[in-house]
PDB file of N, CA and C in Angstrom:
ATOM      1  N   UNK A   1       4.749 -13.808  10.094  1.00  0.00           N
ATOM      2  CA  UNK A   1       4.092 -12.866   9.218  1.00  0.00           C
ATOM      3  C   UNK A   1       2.652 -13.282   8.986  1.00  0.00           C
ATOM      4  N   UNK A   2       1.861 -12.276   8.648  1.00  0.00           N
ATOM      5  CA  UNK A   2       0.507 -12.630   8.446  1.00  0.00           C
ATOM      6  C   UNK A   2       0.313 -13.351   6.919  1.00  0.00           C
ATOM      7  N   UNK A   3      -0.642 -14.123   6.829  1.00  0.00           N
ATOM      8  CA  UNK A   3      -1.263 -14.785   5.705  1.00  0.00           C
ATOM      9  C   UNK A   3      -0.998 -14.268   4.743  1.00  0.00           C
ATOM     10  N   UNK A   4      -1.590 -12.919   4.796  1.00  0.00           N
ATOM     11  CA  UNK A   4      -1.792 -12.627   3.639  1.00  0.00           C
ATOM     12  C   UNK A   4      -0.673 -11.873   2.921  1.00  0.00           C
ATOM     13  N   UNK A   5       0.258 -11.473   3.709  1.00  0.00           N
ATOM     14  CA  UNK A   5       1.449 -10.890   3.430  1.00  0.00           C
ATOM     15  C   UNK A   5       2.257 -11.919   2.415  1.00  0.00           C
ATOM     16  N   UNK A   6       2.176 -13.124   2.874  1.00  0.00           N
ATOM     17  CA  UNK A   6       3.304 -14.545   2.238  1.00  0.00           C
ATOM     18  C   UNK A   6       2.383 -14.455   0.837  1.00  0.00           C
ATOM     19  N   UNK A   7       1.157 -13.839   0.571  1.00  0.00           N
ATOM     20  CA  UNK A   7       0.672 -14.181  -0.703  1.00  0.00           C
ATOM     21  C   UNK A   7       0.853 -12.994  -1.274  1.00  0.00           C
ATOM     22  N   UNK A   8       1.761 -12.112  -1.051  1.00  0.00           N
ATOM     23  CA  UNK A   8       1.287 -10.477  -1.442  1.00  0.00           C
ATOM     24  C   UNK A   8       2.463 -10.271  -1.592  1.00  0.00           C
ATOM     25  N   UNK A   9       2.656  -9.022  -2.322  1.00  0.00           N
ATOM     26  CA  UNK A   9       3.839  -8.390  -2.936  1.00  0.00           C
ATOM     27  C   UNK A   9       4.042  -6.812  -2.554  1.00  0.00           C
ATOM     28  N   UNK A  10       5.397  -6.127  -2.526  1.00  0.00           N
ATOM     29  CA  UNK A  10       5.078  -5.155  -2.462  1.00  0.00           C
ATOM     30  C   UNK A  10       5.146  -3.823  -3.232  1.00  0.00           C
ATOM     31  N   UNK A  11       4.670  -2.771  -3.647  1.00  0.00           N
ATOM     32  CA  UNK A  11       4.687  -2.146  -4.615  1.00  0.00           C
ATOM     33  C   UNK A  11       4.701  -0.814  -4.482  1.00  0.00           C
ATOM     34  N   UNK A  12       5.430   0.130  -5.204  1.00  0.00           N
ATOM     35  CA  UNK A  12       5.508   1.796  -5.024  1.00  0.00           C
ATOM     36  C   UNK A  12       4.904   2.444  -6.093  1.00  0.00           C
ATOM     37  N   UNK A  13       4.349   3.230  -5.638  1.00  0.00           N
ATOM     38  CA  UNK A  13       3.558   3.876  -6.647  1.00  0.00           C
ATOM     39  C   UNK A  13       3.841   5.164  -6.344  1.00  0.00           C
ATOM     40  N   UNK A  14       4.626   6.053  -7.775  1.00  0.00           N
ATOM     41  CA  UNK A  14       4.835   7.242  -8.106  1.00  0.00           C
ATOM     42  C   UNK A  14       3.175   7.940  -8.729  1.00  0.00           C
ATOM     43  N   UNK A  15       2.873   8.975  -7.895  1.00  0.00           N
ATOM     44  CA  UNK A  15       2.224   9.626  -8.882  1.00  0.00           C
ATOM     45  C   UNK A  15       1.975  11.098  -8.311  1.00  0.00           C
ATOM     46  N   UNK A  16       1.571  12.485  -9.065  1.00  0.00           N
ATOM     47  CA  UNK A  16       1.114  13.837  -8.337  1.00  0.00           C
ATOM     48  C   UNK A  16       0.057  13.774  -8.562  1.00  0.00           C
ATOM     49  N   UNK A  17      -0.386  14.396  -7.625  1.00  0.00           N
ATOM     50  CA  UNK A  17      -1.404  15.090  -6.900  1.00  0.00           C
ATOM     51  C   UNK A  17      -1.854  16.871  -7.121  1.00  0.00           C
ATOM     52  N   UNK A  18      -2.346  17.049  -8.357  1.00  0.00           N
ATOM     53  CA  UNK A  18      -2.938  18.560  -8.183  1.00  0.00           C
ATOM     54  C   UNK A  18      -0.820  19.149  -8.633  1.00  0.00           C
ATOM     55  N   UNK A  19      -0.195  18.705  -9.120  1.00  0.00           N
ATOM     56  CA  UNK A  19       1.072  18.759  -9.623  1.00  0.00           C
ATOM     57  C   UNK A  19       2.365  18.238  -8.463  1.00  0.00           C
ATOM     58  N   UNK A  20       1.679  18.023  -8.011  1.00  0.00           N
ATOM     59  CA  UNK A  20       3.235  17.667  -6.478  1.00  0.00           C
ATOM     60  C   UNK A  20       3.067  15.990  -5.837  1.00  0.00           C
ATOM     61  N   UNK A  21       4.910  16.040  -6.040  1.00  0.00           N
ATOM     62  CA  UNK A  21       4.597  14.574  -6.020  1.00  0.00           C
ATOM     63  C   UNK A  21       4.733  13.762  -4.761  1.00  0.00           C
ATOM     64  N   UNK A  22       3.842  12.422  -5.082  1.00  0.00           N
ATOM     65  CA  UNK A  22       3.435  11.822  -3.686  1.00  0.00           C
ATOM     66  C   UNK A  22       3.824  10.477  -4.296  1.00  0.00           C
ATOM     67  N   UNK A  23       3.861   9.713  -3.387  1.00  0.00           N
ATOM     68  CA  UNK A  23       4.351   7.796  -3.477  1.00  0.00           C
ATOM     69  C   UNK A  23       3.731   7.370  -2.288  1.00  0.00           C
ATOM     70  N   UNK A  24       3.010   6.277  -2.339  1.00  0.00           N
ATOM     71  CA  UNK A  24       2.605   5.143  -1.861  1.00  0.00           C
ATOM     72  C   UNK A  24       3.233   3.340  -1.723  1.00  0.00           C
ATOM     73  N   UNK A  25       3.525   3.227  -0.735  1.00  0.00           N
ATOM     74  CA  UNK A  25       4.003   1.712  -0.901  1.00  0.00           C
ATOM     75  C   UNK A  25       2.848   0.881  -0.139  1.00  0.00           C
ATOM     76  N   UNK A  26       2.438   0.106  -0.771  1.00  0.00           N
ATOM     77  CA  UNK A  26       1.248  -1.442  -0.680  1.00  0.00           C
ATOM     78  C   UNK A  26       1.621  -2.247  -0.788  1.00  0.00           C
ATOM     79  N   UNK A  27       0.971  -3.239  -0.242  1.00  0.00           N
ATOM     80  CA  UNK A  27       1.264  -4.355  -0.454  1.00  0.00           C
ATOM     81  C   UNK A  27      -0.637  -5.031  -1.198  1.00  0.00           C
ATOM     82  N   UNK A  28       0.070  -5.929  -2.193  1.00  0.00           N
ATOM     83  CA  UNK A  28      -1.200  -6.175  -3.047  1.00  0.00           C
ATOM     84  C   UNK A  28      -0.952  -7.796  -3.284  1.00  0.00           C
ATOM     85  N   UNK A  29      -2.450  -8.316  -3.290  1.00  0.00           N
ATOM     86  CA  UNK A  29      -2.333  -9.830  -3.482  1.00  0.00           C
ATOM     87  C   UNK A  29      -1.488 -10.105  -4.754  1.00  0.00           C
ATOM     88  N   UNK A  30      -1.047 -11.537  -4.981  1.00  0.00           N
ATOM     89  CA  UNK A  30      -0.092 -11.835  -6.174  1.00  0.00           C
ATOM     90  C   UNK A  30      -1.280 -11.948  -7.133  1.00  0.00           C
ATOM     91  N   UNK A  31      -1.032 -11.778  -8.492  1.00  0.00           N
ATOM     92  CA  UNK A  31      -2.118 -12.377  -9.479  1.00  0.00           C
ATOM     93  C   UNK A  31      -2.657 -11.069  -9.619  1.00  0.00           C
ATOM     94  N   UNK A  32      -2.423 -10.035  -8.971  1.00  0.00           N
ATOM     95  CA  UNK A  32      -3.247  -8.810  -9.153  1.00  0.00           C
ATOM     96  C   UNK A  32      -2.851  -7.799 -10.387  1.00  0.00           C
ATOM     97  N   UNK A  33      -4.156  -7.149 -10.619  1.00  0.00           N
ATOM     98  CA  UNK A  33      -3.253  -5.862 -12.268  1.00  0.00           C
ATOM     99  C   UNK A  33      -2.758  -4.915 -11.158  1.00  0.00           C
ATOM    100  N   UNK A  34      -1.670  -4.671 -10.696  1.00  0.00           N
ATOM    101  CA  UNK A  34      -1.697  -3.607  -9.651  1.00  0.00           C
ATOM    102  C   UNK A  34      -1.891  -2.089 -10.701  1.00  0.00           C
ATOM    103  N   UNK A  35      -1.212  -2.052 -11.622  1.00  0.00           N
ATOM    104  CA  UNK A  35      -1.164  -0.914 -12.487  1.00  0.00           C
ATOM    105  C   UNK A  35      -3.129  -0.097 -12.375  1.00  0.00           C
ATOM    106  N   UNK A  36      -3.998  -1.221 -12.972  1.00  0.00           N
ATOM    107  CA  UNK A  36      -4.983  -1.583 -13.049  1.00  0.00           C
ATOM    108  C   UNK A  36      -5.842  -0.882 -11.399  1.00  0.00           C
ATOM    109  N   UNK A  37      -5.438  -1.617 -10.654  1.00  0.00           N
ATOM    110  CA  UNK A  37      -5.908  -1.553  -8.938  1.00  0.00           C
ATOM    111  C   UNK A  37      -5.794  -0.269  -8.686  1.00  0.00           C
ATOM    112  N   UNK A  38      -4.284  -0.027  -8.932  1.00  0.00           N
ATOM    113  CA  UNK A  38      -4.333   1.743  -8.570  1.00  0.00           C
ATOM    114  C   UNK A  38      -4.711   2.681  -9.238  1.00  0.00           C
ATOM    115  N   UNK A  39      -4.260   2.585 -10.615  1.00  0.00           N
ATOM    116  CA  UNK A  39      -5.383   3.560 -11.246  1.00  0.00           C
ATOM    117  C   UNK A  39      -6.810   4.220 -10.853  1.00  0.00           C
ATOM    118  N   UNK A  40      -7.064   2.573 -10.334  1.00  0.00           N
ATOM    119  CA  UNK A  40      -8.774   2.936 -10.645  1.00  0.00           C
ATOM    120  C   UNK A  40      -8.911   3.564  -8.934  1.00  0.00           C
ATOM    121  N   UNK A  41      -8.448   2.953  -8.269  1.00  0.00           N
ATOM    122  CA  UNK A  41      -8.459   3.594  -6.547  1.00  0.00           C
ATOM    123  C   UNK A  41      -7.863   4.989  -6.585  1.00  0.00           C
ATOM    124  N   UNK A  42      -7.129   5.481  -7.257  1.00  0.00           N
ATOM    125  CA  UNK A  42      -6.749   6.797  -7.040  1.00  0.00           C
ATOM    126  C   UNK A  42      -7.452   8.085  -8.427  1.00  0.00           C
ATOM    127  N   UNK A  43      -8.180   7.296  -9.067  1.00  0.00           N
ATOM    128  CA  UNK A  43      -9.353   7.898  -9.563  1.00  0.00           C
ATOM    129  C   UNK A  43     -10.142   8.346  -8.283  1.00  0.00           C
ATOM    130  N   UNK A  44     -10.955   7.126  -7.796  1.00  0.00           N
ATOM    131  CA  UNK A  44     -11.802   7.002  -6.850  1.00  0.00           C
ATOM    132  C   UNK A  44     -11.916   8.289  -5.759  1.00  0.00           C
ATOM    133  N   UNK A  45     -10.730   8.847  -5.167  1.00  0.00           N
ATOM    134  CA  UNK A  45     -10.065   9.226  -4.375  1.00  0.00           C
ATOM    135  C   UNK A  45      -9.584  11.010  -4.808  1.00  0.00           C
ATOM    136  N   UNK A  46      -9.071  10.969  -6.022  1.00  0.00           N
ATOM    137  CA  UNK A  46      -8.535  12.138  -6.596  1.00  0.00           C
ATOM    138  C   UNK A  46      -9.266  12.706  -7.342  1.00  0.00           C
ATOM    139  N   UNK A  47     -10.019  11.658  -8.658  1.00  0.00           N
ATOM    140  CA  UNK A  47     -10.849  12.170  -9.635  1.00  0.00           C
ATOM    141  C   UNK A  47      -9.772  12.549 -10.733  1.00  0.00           C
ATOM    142  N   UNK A  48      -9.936  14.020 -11.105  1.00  0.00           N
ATOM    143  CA  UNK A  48      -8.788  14.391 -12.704  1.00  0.00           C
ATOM    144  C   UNK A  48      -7.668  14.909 -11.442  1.00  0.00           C
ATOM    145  N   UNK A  49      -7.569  15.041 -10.490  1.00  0.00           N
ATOM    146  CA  UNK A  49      -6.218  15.952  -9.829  1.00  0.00           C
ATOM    147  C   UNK A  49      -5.064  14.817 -10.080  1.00  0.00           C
ATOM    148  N   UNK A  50      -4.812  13.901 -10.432  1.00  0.00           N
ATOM    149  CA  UNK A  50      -3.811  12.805 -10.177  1.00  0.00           C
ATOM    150  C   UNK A  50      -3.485  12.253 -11.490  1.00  0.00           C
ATOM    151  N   UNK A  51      -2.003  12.526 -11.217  1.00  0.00           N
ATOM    152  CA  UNK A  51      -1.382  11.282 -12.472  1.00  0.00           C
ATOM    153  C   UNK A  51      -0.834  10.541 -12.048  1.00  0.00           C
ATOM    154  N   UNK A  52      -0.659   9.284 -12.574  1.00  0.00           N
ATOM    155  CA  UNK A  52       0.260   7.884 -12.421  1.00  0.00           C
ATOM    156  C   UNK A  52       1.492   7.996 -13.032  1.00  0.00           C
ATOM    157  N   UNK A  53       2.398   8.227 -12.340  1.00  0.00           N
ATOM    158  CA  UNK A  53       3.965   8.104 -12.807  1.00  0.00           C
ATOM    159  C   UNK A  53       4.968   6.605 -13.395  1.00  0.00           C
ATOM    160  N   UNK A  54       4.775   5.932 -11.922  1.00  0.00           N
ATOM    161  CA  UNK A  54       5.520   5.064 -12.156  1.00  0.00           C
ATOM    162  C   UNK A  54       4.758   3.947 -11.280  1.00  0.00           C
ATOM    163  N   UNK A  55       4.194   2.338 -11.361  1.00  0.00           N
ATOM    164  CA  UNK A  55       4.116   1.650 -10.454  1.00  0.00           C
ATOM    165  C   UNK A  55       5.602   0.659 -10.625  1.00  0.00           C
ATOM    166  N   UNK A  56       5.970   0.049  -9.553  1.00  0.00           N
ATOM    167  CA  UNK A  56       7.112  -0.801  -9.621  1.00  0.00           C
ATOM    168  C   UNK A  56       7.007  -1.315  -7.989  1.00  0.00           C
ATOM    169  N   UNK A  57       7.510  -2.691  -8.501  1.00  0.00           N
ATOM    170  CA  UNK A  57       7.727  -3.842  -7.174  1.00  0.00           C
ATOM    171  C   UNK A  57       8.907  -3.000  -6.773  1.00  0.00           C
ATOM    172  N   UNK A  58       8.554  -2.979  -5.148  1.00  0.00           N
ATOM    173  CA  UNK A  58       9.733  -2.348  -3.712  1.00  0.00           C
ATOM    174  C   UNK A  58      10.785  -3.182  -4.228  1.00  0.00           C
ATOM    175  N   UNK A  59      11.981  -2.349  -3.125  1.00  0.00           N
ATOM    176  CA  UNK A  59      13.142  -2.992  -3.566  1.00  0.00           C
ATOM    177  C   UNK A  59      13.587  -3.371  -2.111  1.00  0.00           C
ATOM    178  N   UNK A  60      14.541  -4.264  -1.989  1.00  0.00           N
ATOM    179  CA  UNK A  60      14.765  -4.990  -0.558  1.00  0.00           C
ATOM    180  C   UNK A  60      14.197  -4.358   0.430  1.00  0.00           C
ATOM    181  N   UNK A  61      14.768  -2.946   0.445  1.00  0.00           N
ATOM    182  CA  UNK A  61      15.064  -2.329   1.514  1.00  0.00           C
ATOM    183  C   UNK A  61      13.776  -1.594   1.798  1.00  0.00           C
ATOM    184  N   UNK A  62      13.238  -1.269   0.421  1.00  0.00           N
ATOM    185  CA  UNK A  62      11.935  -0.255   0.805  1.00  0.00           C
ATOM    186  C   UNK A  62      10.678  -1.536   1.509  1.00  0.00           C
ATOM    187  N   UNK A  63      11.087  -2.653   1.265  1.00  0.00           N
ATOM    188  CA  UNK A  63      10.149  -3.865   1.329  1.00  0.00           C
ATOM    189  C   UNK A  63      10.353  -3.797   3.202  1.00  0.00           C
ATOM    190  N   UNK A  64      11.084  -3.763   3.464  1.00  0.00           N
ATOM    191  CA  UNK A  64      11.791  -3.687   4.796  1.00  0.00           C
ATOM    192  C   UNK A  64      11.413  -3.044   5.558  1.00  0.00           C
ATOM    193  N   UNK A  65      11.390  -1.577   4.882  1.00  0.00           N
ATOM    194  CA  UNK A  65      10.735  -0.289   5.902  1.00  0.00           C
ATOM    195  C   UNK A  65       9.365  -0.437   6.037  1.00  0.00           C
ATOM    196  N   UNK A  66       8.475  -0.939   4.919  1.00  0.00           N
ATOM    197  CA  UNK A  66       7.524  -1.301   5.115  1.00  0.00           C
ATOM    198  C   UNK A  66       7.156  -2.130   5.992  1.00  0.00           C
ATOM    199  N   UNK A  67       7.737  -3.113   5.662  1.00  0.00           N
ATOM    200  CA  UNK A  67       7.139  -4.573   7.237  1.00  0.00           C
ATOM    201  C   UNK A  67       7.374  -3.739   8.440  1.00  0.00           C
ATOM    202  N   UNK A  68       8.191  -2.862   8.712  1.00  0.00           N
ATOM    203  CA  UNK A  68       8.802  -2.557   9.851  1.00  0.00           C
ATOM    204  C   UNK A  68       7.783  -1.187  10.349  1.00  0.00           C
ATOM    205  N   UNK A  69       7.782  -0.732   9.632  1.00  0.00           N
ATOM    206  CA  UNK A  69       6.685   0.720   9.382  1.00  0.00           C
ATOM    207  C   UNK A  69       7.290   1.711   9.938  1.00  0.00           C
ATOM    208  N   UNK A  70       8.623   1.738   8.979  1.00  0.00           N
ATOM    209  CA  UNK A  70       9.643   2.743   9.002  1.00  0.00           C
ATOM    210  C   UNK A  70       9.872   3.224   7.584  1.00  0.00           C
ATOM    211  N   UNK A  71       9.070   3.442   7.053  1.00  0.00           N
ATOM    212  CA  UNK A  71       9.251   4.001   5.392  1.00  0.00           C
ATOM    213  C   UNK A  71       8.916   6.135   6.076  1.00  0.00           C
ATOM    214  N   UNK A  72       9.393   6.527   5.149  1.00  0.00           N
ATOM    215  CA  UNK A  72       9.142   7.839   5.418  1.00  0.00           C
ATOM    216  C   UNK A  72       8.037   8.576   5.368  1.00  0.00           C
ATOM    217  N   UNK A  73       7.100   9.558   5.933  1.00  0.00           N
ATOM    218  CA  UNK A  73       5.909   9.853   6.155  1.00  0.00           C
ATOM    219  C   UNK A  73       6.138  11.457   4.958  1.00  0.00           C
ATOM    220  N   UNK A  74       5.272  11.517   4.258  1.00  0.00           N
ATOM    221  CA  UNK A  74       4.744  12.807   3.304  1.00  0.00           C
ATOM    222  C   UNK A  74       4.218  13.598   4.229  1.00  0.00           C
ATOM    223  N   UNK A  75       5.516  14.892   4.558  1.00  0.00           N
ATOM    224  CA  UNK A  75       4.665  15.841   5.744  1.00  0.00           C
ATOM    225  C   UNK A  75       3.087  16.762   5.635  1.00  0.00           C
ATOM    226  N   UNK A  76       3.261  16.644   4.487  1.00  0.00           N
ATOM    227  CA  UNK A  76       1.410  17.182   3.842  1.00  0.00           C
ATOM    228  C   UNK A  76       0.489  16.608   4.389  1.00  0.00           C
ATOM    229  N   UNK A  77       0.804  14.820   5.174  1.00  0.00           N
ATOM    230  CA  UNK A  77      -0.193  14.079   5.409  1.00  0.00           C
ATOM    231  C   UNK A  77      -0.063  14.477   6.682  1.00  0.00           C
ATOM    232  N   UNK A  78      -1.894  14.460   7.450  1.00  0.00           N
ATOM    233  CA  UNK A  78      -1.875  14.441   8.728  1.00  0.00           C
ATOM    234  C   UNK A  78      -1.568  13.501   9.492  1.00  0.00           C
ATOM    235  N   UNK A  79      -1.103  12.509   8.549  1.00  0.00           N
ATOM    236  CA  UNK A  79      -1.198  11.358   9.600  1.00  0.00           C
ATOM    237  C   UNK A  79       0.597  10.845   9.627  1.00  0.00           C
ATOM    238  N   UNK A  80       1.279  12.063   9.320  1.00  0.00           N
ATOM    239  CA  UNK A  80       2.784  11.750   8.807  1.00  0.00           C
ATOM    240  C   UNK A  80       3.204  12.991   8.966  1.00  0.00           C
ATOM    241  N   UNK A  81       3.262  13.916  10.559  1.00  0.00           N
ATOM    242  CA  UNK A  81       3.408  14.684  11.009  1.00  0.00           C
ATOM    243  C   UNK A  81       5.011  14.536  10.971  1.00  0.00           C
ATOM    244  N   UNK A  82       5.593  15.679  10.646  1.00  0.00           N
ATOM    245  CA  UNK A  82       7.046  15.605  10.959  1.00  0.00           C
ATOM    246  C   UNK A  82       7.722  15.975  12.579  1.00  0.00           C
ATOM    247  N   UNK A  83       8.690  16.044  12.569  1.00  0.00           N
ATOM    248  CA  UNK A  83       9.017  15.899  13.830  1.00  0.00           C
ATOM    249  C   UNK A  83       8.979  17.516  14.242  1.00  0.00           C
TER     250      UNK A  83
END
């Protein structure tokens, strides 16, 4: 695994978008405000369209799909084309 992964954690973040909801899983250094981190990055990004629902540390499995980069793609995204 990479460096920085063994120092990092991983994390899901519930929140909508303009009312419809979207999740993100990251991975963020340890020691970090993640609550804090994302807030302010999905300000950055959204502006007033976005609320913060829920942040919370992955759970085995979602930690899993992640390393693997098999977590499920949001078909809205272009970059998470469905089949």
């Amino acid at each position: 695994m990479a460096t920085f992964f063994k120092s990092s954690r991983v994390w899901v973040i519930d929140f909508t978008w303009r009312g419809a909801p979207r999740r993100w899983v990251k991975a963020y250094p340890d020691k970090t405000d993640v609550a804090l981190e994302v807030s302010a990055e999905l300000k950055r990004l959204y502006a007033n369209a976005v609320r913060v629902h829920a942040v919370r540390l992955a759970t085995d499995e979602e930690e899993t799909q992640f390393i693997r980069g098999t977590l499920p793609h949001n078909s809205y995204c272009p970059t998470g084309r469905g089949a």
